[in-house]
N, C-alpha and C. Protein backbone atom coordinates (compact mmCIF):
# COMPACT_ATOMS: atom_id res chain seq x y z
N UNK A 1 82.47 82.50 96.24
CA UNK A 1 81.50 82.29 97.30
C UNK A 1 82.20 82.16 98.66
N UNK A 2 83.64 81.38 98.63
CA UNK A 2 84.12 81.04 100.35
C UNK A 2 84.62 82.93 100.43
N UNK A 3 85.33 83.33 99.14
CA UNK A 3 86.04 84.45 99.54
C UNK A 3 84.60 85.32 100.52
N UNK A 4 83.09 85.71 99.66
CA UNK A 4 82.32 86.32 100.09
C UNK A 4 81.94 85.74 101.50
N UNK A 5 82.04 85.05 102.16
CA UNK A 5 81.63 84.23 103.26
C UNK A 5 82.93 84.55 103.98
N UNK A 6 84.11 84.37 103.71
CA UNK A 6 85.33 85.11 105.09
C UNK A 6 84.97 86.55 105.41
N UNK A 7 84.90 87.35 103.73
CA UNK A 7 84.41 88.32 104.39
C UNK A 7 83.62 89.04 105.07
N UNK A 8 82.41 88.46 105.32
CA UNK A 8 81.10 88.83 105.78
C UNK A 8 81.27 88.20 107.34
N UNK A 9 82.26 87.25 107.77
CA UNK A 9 82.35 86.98 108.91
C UNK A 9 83.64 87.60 109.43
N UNK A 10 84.37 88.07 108.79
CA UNK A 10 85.09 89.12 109.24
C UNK A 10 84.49 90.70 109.63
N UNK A 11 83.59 91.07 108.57
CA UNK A 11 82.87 92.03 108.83
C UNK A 11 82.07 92.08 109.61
N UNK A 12 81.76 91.03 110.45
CA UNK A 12 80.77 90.37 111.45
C UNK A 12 81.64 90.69 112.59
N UNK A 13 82.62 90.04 112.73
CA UNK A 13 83.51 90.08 113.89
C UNK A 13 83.86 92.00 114.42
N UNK A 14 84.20 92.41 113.11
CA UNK A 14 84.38 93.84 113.56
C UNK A 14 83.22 94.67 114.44
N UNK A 15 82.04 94.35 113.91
CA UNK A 15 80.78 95.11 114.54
C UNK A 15 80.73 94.30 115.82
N UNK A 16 80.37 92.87 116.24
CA UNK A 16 79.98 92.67 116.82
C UNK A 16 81.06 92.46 118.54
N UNK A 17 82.35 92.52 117.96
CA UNK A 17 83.47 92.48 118.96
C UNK A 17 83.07 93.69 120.54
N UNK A 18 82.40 94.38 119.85
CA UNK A 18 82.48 95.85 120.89
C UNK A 18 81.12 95.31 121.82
N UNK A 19 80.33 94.33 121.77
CA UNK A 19 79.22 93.85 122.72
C UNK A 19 79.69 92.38 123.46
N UNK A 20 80.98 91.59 123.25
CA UNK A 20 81.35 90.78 124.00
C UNK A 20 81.95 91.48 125.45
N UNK A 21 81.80 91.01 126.49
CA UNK A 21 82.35 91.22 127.96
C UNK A 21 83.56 91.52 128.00
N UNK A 22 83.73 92.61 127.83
CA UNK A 22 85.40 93.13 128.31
C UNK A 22 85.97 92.92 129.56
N UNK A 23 87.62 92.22 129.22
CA UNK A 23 88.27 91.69 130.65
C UNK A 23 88.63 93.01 131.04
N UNK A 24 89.22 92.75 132.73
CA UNK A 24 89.11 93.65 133.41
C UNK A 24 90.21 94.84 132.71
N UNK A 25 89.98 95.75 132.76
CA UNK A 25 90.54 97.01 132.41
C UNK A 25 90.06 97.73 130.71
N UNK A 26 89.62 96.71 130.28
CA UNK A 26 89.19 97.43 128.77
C UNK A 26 87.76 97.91 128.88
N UNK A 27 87.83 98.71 128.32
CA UNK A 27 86.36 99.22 127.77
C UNK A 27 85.86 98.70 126.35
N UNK A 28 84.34 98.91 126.71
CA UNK A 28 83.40 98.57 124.86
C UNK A 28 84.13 99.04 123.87
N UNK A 29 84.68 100.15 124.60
CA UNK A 29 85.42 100.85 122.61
C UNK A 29 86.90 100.00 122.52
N UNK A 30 87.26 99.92 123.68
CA UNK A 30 88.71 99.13 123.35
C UNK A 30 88.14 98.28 122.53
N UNK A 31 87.33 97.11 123.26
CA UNK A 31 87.25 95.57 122.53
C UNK A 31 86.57 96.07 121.25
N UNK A 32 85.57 97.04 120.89
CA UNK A 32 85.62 97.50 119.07
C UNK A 32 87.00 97.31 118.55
N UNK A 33 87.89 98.21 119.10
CA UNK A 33 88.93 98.51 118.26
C UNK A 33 89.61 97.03 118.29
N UNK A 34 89.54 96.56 119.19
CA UNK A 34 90.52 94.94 118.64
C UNK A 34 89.34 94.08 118.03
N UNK A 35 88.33 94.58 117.96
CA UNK A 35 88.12 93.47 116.84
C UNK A 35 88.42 93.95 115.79
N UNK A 36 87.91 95.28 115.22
CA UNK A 36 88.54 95.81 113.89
C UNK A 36 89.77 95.46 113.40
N UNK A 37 90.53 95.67 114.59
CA UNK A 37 92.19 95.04 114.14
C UNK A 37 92.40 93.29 113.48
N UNK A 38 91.46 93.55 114.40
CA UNK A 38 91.23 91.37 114.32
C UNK A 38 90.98 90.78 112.90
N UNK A 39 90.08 91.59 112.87
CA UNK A 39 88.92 91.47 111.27
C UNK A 39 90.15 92.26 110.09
N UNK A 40 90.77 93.13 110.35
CA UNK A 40 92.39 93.64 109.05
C UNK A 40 92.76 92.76 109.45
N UNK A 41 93.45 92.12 110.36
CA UNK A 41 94.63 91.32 110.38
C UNK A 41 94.13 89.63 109.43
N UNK A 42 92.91 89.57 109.57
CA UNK A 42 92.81 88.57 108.81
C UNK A 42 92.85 89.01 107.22
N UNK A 43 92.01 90.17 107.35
CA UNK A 43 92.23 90.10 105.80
C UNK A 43 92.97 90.95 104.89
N UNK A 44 93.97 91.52 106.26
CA UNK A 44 95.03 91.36 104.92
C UNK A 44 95.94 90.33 104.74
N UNK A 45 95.78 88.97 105.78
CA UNK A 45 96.63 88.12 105.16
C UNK A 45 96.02 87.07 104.31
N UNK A 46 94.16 87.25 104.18
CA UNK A 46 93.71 86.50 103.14
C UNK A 46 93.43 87.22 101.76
N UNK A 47 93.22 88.48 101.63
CA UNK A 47 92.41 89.41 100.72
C UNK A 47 93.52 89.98 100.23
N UNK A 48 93.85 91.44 100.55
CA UNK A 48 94.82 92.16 100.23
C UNK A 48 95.34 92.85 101.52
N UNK A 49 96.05 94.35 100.62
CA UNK A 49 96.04 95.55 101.72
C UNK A 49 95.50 96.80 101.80
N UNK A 50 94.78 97.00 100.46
CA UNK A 50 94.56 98.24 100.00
C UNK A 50 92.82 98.43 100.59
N UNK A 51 92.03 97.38 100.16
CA UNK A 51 90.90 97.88 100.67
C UNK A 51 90.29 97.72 101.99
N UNK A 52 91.08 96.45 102.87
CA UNK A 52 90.70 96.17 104.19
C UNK A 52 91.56 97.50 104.92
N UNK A 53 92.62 97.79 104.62
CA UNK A 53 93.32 99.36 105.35
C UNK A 53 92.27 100.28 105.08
N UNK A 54 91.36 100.59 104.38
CA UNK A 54 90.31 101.90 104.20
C UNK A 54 89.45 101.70 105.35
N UNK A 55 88.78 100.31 104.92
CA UNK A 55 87.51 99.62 106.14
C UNK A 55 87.99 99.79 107.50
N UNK A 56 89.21 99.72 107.55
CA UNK A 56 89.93 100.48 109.08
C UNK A 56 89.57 101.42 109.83
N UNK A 57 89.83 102.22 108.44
CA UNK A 57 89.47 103.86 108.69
C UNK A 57 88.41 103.93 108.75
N UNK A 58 87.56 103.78 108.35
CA UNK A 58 85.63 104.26 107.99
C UNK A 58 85.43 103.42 109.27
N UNK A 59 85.94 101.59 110.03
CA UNK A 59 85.52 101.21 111.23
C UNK A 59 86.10 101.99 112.68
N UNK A 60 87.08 102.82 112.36
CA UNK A 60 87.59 103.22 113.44
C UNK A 60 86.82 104.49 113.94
N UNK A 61 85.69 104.84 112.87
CA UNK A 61 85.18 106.34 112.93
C UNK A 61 83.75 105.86 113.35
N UNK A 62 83.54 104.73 113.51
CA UNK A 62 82.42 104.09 114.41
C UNK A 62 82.79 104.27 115.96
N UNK A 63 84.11 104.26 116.48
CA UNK A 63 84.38 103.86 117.83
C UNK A 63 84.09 105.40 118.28
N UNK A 64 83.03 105.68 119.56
CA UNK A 64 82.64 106.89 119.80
C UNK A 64 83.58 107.60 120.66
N UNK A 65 85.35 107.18 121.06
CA UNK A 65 85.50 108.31 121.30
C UNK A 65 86.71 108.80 120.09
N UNK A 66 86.65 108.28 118.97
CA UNK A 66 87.44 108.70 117.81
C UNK A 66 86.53 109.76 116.62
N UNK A 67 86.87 110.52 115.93
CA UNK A 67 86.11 111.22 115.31
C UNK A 67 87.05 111.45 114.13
N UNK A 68 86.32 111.67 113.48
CA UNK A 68 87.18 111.57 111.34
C UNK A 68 87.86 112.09 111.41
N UNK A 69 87.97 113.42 112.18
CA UNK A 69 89.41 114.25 111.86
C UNK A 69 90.76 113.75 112.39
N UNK A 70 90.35 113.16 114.02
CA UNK A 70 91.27 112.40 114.48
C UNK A 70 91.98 111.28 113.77
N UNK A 71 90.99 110.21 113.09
CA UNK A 71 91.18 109.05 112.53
C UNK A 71 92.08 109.58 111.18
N UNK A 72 92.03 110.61 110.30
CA UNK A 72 92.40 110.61 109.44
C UNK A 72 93.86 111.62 109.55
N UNK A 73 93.70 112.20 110.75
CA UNK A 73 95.15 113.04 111.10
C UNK A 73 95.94 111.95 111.69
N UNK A 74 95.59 110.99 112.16
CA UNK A 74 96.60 110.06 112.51
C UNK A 74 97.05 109.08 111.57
N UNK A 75 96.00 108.66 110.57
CA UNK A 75 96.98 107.76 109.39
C UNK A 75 97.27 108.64 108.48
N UNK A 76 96.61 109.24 107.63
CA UNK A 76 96.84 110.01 106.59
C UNK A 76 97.52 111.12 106.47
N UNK A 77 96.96 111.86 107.91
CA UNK A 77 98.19 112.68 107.57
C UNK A 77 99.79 112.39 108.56
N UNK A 78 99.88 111.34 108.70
CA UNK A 78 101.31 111.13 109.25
C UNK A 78 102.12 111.28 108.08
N UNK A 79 103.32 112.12 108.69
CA UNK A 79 104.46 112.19 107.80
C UNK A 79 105.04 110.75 106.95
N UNK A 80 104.54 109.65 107.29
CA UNK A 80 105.43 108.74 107.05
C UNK A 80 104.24 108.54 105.83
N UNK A 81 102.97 108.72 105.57
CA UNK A 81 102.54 108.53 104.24
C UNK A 81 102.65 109.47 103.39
N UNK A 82 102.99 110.49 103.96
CA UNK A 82 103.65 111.45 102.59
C UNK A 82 104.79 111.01 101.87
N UNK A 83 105.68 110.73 103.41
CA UNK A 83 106.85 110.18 102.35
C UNK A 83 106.84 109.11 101.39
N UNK A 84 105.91 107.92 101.57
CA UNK A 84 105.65 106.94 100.98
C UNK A 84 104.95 106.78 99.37
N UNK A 85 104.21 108.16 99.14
CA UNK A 85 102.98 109.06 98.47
C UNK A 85 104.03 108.57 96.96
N UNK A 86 105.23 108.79 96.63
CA UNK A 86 105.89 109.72 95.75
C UNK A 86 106.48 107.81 95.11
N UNK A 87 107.01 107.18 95.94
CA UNK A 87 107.45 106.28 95.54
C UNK A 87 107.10 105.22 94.33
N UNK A 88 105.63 105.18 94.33
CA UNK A 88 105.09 104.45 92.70
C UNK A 88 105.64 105.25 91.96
N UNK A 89 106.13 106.48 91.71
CA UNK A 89 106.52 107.21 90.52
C UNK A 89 107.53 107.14 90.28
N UNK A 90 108.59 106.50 91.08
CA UNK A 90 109.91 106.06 90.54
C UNK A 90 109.93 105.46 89.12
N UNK A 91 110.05 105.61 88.34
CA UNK A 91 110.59 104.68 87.47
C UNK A 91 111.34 103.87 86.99
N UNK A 92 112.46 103.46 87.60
CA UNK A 92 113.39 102.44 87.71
C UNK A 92 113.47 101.67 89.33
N UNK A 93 112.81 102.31 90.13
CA UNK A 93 112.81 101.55 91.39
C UNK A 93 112.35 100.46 91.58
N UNK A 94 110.93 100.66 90.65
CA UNK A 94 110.25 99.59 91.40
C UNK A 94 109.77 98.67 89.69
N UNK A 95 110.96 98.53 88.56
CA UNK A 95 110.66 98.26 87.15
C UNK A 95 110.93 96.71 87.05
N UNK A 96 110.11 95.86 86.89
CA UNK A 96 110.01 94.20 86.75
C UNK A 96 110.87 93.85 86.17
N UNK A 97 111.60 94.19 85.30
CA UNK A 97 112.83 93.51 84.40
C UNK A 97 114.21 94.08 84.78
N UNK A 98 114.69 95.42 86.02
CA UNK A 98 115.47 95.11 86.26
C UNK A 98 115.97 94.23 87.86
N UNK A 99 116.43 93.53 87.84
CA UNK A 99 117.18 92.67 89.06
C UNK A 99 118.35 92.42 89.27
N UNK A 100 118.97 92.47 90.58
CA UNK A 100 119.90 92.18 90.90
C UNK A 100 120.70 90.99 90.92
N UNK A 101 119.64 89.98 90.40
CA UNK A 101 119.89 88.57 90.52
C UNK A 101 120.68 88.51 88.74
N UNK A 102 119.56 88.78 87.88
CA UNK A 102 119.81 88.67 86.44
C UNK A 102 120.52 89.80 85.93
N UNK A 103 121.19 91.24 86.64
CA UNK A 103 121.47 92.05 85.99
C UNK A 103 122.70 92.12 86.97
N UNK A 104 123.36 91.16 87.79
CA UNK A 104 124.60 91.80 88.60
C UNK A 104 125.40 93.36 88.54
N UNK A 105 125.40 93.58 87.75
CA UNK A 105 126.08 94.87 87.73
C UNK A 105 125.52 96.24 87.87
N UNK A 106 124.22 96.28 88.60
CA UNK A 106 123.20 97.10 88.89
C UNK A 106 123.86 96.97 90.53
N UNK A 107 123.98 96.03 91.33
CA UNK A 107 124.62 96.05 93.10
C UNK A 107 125.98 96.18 92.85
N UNK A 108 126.96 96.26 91.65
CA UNK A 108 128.66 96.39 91.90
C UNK A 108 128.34 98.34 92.08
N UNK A 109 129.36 98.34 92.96
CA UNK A 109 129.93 99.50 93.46
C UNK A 109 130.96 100.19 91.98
N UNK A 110 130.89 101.51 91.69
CA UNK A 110 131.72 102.19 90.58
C UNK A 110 133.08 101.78 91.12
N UNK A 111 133.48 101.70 89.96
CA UNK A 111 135.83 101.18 89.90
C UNK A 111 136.09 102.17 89.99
């Protein structure tokens, strides 16, 4: 119930950020976009990262001078999530039982 209640006032904050009085030099769409930021930044440090980063995307395609193709050529297709794309498939990279702590001889350098 508290989790459903942060979120709904986070999701509150995102919509309603873009009708508070913007200081001098921002525009309505700026103050959208910082609340959206406002409203991720909380929850990905209460929730997660995976589904408040989407709500990003789908809120950023509300702000009227951004449009889906834009929004999604700038996160998605940046080079830096391709490169990132491949990495769960490691299979020893990212494997729970080996460590450097309990397996020392995984960080010694070859004799």
């Amino acid at each position: 119930m508290k989790r459903t209640i942060s979120v709904l006032a986070v999701l509150l904050c995102m919509v309603l950020f873009r009708f508070i009085p913007a200081p001098a030099g921002l525009t309505a769409s700026a103050m959208q976009v910082l609340g959206i930021f406002t409203g991720a930044l909380i929850l990905w440090m209460t929730i997660s990262i995976d589904w408040p980063s989407m709500l990003v995307l789908a809120a950023l395609v509300t702000v009227p001078e951004l449009t889906m193709n834009s929004v999604l050529a700038a996160s998605l297709g940046n080079s830096t999530v391709a490169l990132m794309c491949p990495l769960p498939l490691d299979p020893g990279g990212c494997a729970p039982t080996r460590s450097c702590v309990t397996e020392p001889y995984l960080w010694r350098s070859p004799s």
